[in-house]
C-alpha atoms as a PDB file:
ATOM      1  CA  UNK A   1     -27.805  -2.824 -42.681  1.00  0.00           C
ATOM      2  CA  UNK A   2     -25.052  -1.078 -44.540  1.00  0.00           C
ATOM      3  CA  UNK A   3     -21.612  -1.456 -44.097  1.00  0.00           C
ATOM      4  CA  UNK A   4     -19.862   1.091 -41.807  1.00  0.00           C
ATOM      5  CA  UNK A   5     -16.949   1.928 -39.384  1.00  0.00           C
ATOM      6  CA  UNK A   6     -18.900   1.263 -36.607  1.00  0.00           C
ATOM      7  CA  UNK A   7     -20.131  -2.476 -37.947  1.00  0.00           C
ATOM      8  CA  UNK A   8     -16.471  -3.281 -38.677  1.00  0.00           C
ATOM      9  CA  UNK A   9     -15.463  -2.038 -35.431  1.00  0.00           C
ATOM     10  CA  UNK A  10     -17.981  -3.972 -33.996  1.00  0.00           C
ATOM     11  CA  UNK A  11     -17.216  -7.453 -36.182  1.00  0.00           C
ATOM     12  CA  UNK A  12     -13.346  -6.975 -35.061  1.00  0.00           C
ATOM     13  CA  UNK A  13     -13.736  -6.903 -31.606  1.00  0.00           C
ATOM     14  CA  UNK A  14     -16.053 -10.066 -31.791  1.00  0.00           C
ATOM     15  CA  UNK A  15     -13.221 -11.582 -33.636  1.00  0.00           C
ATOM     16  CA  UNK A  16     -10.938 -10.826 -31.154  1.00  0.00           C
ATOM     17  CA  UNK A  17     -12.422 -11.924 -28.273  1.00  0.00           C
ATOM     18  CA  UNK A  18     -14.308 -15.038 -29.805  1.00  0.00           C
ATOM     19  CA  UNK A  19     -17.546 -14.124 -27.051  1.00  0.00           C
ATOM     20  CA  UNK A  20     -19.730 -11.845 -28.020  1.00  0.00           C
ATOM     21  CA  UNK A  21     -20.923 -10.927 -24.679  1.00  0.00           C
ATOM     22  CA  UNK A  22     -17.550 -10.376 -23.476  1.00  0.00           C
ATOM     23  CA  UNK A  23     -17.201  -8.368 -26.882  1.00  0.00           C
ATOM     24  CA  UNK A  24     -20.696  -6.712 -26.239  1.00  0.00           C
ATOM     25  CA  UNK A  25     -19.118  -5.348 -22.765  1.00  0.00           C
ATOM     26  CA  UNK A  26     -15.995  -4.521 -24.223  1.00  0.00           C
ATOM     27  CA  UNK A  27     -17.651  -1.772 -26.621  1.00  0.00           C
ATOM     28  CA  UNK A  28     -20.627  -0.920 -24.261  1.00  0.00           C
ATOM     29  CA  UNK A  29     -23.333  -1.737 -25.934  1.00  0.00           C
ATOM     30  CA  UNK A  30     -25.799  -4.901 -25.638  1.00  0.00           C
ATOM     31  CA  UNK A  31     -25.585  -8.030 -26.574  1.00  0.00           C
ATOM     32  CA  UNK A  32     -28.532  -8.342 -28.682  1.00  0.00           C
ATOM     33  CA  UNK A  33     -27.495  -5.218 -30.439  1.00  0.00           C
ATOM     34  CA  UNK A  34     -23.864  -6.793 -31.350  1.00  0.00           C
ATOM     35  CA  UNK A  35     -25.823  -9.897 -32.923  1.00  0.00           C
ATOM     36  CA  UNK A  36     -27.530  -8.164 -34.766  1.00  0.00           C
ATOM     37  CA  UNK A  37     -24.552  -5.888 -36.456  1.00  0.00           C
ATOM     38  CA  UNK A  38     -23.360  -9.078 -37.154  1.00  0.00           C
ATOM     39  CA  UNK A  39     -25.978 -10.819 -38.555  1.00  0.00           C
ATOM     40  CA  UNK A  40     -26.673  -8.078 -40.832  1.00  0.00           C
ATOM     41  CA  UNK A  41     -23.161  -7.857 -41.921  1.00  0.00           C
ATOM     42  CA  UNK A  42     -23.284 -11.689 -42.563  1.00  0.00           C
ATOM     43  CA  UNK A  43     -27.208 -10.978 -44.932  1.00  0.00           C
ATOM     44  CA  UNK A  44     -25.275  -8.092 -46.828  1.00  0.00           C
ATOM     45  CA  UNK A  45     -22.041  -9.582 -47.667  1.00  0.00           C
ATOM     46  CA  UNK A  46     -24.345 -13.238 -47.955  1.00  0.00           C
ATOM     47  CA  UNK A  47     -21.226 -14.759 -46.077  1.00  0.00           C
ATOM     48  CA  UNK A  48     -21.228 -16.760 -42.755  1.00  0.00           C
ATOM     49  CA  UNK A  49     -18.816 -15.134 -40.441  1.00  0.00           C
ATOM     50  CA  UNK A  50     -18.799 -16.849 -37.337  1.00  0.00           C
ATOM     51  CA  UNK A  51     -19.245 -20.670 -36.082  1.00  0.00           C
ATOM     52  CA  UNK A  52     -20.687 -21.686 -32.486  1.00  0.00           C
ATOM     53  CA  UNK A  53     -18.941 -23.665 -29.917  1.00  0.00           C
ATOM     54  CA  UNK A  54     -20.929 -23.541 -26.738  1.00  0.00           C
ATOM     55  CA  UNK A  55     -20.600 -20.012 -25.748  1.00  0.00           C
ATOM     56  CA  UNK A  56     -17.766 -19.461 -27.974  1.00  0.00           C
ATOM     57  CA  UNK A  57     -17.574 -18.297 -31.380  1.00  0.00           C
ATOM     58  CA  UNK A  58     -14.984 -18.730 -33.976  1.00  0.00           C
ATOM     59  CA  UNK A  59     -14.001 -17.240 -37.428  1.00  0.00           C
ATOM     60  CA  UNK A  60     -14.810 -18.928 -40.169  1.00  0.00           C
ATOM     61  CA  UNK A  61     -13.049 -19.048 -43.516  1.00  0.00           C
ATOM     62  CA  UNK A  62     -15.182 -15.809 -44.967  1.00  0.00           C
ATOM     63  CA  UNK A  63     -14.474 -13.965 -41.731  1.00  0.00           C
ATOM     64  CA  UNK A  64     -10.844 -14.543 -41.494  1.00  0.00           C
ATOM     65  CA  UNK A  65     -10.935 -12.640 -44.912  1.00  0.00           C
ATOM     66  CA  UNK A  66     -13.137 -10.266 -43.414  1.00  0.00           C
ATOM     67  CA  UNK A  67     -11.270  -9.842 -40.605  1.00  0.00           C
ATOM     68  CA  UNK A  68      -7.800  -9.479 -42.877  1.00  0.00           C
ATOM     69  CA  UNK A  69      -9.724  -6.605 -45.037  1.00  0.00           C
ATOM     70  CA  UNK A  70     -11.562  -4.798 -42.097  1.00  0.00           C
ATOM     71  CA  UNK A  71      -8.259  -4.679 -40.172  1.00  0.00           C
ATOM     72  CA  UNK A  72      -6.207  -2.806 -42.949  1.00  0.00           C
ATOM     73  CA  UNK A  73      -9.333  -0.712 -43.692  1.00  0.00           C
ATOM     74  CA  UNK A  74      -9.903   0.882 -40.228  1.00  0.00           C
ATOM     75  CA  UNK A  75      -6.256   1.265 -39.391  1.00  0.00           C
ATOM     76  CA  UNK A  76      -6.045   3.161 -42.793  1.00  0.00           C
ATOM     77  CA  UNK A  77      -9.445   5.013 -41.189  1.00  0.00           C
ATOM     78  CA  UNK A  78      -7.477   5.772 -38.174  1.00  0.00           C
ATOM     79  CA  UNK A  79      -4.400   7.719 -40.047  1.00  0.00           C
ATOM     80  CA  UNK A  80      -6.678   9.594 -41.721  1.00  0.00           C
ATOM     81  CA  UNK A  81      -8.285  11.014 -38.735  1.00  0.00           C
ATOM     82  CA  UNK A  82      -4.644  11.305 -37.031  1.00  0.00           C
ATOM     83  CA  UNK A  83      -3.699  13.532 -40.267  1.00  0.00           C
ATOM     84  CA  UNK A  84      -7.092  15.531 -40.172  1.00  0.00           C
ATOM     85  CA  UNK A  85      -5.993  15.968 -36.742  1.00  0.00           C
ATOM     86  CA  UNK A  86      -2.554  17.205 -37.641  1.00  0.00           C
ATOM     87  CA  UNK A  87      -3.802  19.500 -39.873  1.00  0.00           C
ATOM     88  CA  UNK A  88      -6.395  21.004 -37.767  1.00  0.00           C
ATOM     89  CA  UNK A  89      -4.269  21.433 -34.780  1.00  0.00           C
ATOM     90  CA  UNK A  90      -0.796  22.245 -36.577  1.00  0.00           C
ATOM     91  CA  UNK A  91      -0.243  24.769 -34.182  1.00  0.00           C
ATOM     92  CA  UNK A  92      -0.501  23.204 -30.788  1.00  0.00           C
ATOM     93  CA  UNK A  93       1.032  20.024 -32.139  1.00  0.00           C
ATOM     94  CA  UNK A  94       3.408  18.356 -29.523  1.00  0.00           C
ATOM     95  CA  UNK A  95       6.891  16.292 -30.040  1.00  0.00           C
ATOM     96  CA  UNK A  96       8.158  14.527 -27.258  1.00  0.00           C
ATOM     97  CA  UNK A  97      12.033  13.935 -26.862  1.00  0.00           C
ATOM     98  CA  UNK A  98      13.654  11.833 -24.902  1.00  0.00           C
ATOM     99  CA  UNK A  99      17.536  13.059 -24.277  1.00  0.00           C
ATOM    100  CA  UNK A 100      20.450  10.454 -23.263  1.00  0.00           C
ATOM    101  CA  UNK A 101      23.101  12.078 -24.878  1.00  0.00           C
ATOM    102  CA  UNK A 102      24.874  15.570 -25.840  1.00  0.00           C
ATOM    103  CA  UNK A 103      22.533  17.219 -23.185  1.00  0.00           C
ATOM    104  CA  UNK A 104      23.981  20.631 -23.533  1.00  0.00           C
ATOM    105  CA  UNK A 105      23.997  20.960 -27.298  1.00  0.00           C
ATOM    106  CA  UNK A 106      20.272  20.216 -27.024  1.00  0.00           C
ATOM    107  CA  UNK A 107      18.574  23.419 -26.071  1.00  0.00           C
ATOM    108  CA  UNK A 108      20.577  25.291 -28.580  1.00  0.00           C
ATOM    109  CA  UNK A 109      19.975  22.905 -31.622  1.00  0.00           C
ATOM    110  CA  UNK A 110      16.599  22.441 -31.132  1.00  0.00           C
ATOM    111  CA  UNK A 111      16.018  26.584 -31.085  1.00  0.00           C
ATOM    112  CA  UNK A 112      17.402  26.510 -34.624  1.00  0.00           C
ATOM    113  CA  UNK A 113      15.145  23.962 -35.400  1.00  0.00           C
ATOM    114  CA  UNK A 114      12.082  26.164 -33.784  1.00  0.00           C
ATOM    115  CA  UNK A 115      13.193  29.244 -35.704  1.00  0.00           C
ATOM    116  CA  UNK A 116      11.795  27.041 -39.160  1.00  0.00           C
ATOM    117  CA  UNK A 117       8.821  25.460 -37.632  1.00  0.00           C
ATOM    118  CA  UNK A 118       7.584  28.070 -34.738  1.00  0.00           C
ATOM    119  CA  UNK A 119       4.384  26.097 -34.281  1.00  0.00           C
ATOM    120  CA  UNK A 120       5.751  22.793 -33.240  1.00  0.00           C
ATOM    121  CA  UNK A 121       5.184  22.757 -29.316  1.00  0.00           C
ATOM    122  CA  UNK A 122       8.245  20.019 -27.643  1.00  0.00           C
ATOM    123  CA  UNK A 123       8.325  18.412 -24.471  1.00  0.00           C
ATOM    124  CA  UNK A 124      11.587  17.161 -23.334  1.00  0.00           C
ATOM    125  CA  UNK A 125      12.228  14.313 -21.663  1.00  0.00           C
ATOM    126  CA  UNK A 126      15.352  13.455 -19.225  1.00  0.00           C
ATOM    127  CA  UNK A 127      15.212  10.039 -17.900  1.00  0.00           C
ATOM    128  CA  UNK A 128      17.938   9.160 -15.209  1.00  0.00           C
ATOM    129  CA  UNK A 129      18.454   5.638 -17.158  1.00  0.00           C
ATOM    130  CA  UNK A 130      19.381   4.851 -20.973  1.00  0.00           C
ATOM    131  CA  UNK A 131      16.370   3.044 -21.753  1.00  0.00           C
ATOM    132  CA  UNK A 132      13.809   4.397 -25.171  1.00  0.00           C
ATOM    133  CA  UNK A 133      10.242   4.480 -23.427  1.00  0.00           C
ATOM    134  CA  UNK A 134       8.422   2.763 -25.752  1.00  0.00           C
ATOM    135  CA  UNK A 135       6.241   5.271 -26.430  1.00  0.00           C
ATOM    136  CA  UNK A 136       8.309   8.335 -27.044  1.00  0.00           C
ATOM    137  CA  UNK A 137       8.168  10.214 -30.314  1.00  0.00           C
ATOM    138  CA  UNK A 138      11.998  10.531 -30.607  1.00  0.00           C
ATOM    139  CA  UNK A 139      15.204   9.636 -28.363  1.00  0.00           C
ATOM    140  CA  UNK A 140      18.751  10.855 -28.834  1.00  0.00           C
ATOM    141  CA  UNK A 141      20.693   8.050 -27.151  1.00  0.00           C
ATOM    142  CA  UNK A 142      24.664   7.072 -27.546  1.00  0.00           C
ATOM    143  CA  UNK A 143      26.405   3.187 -27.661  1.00  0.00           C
ATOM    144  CA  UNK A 144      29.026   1.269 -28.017  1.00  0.00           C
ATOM    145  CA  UNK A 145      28.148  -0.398 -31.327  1.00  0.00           C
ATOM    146  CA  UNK A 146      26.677   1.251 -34.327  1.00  0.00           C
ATOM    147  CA  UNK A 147      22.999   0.575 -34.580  1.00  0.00           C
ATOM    148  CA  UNK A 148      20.669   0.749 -37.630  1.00  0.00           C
ATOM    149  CA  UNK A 149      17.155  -0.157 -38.406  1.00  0.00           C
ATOM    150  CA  UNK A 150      13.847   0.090 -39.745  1.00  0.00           C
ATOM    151  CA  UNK A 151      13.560   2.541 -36.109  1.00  0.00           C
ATOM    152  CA  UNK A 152      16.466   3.504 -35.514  1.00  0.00           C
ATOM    153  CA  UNK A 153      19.629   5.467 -37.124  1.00  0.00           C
ATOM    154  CA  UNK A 154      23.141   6.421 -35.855  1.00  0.00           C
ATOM    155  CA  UNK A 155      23.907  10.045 -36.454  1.00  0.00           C
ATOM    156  CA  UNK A 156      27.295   9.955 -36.201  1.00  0.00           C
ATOM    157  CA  UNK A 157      30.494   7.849 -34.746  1.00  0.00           C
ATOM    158  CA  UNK A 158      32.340  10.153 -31.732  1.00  0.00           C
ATOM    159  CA  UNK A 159      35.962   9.435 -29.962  1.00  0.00           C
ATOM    160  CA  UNK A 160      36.514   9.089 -26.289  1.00  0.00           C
ATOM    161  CA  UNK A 161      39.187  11.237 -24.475  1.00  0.00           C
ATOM    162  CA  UNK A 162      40.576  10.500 -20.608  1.00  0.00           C
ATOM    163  CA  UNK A 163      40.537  13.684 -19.118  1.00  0.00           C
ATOM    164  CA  UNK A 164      43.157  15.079 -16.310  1.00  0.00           C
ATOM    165  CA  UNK A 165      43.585  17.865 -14.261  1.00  0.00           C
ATOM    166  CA  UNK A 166      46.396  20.274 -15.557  1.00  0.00           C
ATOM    167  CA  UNK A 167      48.791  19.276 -12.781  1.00  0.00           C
ATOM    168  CA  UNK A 168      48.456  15.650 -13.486  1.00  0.00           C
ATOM    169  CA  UNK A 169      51.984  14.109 -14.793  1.00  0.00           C
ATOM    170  CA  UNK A 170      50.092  12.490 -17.572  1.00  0.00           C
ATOM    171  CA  UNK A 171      48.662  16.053 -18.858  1.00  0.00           C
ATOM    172  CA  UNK A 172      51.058  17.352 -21.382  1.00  0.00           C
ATOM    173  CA  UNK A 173      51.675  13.797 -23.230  1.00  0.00           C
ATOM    174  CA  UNK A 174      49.905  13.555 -26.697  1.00  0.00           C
ATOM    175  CA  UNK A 175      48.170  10.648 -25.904  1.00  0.00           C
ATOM    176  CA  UNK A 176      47.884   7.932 -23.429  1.00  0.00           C
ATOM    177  CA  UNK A 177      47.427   3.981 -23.358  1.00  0.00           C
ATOM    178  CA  UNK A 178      44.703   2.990 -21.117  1.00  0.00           C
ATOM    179  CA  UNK A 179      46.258  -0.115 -19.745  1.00  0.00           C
ATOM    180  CA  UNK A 180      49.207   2.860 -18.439  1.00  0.00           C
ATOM    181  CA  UNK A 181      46.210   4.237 -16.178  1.00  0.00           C
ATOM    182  CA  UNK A 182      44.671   0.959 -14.253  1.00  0.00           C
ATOM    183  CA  UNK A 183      45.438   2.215 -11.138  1.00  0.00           C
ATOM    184  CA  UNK A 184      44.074   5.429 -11.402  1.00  0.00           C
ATOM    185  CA  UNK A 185      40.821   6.392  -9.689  1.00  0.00           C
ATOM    186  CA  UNK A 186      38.266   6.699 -12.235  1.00  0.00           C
ATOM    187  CA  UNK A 187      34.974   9.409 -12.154  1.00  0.00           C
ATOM    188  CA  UNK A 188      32.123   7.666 -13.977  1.00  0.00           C
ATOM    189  CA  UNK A 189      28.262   7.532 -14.785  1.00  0.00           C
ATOM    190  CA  UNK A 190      26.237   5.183 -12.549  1.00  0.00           C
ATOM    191  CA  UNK A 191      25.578   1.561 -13.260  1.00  0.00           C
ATOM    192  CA  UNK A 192      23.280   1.576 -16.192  1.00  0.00           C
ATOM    193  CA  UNK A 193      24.421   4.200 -18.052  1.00  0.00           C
ATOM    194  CA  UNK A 194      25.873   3.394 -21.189  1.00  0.00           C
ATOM    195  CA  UNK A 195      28.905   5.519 -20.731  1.00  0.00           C
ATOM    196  CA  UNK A 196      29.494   3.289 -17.706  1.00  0.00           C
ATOM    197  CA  UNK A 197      29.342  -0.015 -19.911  1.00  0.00           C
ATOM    198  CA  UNK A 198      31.472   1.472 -22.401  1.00  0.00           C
ATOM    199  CA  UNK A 199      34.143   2.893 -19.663  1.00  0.00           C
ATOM    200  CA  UNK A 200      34.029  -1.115 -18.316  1.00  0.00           C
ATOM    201  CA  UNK A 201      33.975  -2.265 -21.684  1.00  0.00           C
ATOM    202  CA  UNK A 202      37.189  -0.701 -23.030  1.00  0.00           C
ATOM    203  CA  UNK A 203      39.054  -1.566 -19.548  1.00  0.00           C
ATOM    204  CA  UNK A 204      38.223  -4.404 -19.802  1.00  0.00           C
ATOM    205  CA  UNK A 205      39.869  -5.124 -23.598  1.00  0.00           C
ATOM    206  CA  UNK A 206      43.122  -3.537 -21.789  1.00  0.00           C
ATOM    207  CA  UNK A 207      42.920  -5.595 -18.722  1.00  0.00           C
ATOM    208  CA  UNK A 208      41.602  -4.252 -16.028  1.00  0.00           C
ATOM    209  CA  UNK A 209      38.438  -3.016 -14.489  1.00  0.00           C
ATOM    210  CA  UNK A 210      38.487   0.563 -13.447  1.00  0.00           C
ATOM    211  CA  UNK A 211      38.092   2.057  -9.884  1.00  0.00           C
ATOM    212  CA  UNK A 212      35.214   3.715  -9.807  1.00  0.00           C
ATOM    213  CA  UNK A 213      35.621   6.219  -6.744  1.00  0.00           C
ATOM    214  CA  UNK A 214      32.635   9.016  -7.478  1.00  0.00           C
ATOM    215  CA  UNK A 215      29.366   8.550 -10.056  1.00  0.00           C
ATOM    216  CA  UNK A 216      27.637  11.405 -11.537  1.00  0.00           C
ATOM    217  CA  UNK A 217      25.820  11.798 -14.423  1.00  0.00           C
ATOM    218  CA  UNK A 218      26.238  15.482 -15.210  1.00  0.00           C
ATOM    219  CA  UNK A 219      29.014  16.639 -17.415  1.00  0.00           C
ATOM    220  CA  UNK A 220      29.530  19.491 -15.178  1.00  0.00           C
ATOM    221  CA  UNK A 221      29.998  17.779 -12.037  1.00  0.00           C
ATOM    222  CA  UNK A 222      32.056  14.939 -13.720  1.00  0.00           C
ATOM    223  CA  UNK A 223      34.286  18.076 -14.793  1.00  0.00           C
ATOM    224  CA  UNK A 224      34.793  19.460 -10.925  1.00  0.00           C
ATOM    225  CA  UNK A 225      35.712  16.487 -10.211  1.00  0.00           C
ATOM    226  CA  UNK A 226      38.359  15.726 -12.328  1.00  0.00           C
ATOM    227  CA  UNK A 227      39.077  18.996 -11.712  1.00  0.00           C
ATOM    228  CA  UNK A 228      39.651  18.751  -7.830  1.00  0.00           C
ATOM    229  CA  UNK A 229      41.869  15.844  -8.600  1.00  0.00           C
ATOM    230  CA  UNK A 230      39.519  12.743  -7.506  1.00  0.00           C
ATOM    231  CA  UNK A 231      39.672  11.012  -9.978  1.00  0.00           C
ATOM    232  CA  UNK A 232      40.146  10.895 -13.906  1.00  0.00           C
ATOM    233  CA  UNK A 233      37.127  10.594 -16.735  1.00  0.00           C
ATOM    234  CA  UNK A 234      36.840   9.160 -19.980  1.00  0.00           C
ATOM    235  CA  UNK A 235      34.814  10.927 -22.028  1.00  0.00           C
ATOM    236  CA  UNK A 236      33.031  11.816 -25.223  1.00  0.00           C
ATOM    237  CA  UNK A 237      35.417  14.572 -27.143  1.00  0.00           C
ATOM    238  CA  UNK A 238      32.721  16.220 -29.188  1.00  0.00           C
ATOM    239  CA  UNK A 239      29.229  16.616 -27.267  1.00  0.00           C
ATOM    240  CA  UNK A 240      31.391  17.157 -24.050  1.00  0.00           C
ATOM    241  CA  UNK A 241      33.453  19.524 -24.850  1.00  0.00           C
ATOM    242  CA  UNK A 242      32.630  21.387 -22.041  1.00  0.00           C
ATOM    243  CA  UNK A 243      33.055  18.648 -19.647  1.00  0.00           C
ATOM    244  CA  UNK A 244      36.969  19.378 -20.201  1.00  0.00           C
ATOM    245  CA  UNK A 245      37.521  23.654 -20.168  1.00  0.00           C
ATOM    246  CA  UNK A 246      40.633  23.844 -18.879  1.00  0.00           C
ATOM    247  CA  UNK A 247      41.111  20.115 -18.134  1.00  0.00           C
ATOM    248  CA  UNK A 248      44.023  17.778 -20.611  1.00  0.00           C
ATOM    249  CA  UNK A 249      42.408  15.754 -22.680  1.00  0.00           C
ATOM    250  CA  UNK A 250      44.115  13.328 -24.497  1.00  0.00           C
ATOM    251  CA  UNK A 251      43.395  10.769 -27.215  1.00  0.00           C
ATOM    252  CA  UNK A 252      43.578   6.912 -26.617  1.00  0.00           C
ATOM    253  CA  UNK A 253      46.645   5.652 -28.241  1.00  0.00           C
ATOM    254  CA  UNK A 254      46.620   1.789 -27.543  1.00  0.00           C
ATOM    255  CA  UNK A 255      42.691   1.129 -28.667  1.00  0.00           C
ATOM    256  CA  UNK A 256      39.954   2.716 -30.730  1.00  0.00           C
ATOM    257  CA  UNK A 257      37.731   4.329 -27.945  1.00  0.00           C
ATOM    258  CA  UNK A 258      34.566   5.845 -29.429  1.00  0.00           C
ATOM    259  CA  UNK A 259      30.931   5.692 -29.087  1.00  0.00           C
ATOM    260  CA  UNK A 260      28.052   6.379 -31.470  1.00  0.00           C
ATOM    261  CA  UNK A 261      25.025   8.771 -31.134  1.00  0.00           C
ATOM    262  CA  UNK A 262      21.246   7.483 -31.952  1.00  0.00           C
ATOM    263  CA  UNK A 263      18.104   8.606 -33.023  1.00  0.00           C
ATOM    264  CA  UNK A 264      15.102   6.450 -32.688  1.00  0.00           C
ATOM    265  CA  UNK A 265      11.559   6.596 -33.046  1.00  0.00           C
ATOM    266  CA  UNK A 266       8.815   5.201 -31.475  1.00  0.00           C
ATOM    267  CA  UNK A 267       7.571   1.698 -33.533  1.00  0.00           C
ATOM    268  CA  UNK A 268       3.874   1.929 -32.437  1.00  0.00           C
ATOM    269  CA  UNK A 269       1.525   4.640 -33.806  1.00  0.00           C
ATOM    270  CA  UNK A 270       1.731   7.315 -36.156  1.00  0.00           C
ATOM    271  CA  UNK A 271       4.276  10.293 -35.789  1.00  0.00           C
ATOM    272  CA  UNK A 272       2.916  13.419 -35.432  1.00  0.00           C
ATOM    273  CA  UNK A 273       4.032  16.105 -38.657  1.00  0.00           C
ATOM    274  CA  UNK A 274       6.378  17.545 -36.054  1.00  0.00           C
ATOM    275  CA  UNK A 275       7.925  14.461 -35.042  1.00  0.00           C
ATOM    276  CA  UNK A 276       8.463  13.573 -38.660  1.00  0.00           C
ATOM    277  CA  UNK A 277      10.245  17.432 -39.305  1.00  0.00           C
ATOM    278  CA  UNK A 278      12.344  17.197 -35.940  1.00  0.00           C
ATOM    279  CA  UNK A 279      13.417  13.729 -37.178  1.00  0.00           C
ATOM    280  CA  UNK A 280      14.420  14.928 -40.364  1.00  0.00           C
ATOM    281  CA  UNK A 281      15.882  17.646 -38.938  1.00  0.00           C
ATOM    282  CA  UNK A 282      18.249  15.933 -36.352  1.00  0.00           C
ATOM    283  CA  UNK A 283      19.622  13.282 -39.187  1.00  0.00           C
ATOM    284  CA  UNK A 284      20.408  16.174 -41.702  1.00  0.00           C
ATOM    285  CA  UNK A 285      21.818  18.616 -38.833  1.00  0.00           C
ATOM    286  CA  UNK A 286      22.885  17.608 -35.379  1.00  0.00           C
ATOM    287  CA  UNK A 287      26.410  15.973 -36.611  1.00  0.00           C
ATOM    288  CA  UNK A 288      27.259  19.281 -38.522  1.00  0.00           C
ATOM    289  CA  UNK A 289      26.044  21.477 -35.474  1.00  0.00           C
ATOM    290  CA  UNK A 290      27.977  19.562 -33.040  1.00  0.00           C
ATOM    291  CA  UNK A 291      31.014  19.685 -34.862  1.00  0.00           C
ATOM    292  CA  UNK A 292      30.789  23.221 -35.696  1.00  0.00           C
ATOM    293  CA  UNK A 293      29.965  24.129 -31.276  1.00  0.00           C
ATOM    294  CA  UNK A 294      32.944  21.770 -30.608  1.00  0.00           C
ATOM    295  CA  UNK A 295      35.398  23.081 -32.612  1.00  0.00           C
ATOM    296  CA  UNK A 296      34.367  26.431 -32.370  1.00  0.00           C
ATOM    297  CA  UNK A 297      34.620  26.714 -28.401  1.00  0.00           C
ATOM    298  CA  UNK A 298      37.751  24.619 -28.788  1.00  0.00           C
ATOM    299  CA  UNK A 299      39.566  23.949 -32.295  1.00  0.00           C
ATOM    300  CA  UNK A 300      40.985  20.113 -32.733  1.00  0.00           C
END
């Protein structure tokens, strides 16, 4: 027999499961029929692939190198159909996003981003909790230390402000020192939220853990809030800039209170061609756009 996808396929998932009746089942076919794939791919390549062990088979030298050669060859097989793919279906292609973080600067960015690639179709994701699905094209996510890697890159390092209502006695000072505010009640994302950890976090360094009195996870509400005087919010100063209209907001003066803002991508699979542009496209723009929105609605 000649030497083809399917035989390799076939050879790999013997490989894998060292039984090649339990392989046989695995890719629907019969046993006799795997046995022979594999004995013709043993007369062609005039290699012995497999040993015996009761009903067990194992790799032998040749087929580990097989094995090593077949693997790179079909993966390299299956990118080439995922590209003929992306070609084909360019415009129905789908991104999926997964938002943590500067939730209202979103919608906005990513129509500038539509208005040079019309044909890439997104679906947005929201989840409640800070955690990457592993499977997600892309996620926008913020924390407390910068993060790089082969997945992963920080778009940009953003201060903290505490925000007060106007009539608070704190509101016209040009900054405040955290430790000055322990007893204050304190408005706040949930428990796993990393704006929660970092809230704890920097209380923590000055001393005190902060009394949490209402959670919400929506600028907006956070912002009402404040705003009826239940509490006070630390917050991020440039992708919630809305979270303080007619709020004070005031720097940190006695620590460096900041967070950073993430883009990852998923580590298993190929990225679609839209995935790849909307990645490119968030590293080159989203730190320019957000500072331009911020300072535009209110100048710092």
């Amino acid at each position: 027999m000649k030497l083809n996808f399917t035989s390799l396929e076939y050879f790999r998932k013997a490989a894998k499961m060292e039984h090649l009746t339990k392989a046989a089942e695995a890719l629907h076919i019969a046993q006799p029929a795997l046995s022979r794939t594999i004995r013709g791919l043993e007369e062609e390549l005039g290699v012995t692939l497999f040993e015996r062990e009761g009903r067990n088979i194992h790799l032998t030298r040749d087929g580990h190198i097989l094995l090593k050669h077949a693997e790179n060859f079909l993966q390299e097989y299956d990118e080439m159909q995922q590209e003929f793919a992306d070609s084909k279906n360019l415009q129905q292609m789908t991104v999926n996003l997964a938002i943590h973080s500067a939730t209202k600067l979103i919608p906005s960015f990513l129509a500038e981003f539509r208005k040079d690639h019309p044909e890439a179709m997104m679906e947005i994701i929201n989840p409640k909790m800070e955690a990457a699905p592993k499977h997600t094209d892309l996620t926008l996510y913020s924390s407390i230390h910068h993060v790089e890697n082969e997945h992963t890159v920080t778009l940009f390092r953003e201060n903290l402000v505490m925000v007060l209502p106007l009539s608070d006695r704190h509101a016209r000072l040009p900054y405040i020192n955290l430790a000055d505010f322990a007893d204050r009640n304190y408005i706040a994302p949930p428990k796993g939220f990393v704006l929660r950890d970092i809230l704890e976090t920097y209380c923590g360094k000055a001393g005190f853990s902060p009394k949490i009195v209402m959670e919400s996870d929506n600028p907006d509400t956070i912002h009402e809030f404040v705003n009826a005087g239940l509490g006070i919010a630390l917050v991020p100063q440039m992708t919630w800039y809305n979270a303080y209209s007619g709020l004070a907001s005031l720097p940190v003066g006695d620590m460096d209170c900041h967070r950073y803002l993430n883009l990852s991508w998923k580590t298993e699979g190929k990225l679609s061609l839209s995935a790849v542009l909307l990645r490119e496209y968030i590293i080159d723009h989203f730190w320019e756009y957000v500072r331009e929105k911020a300072n535009s609605e209110f100048p710092m």
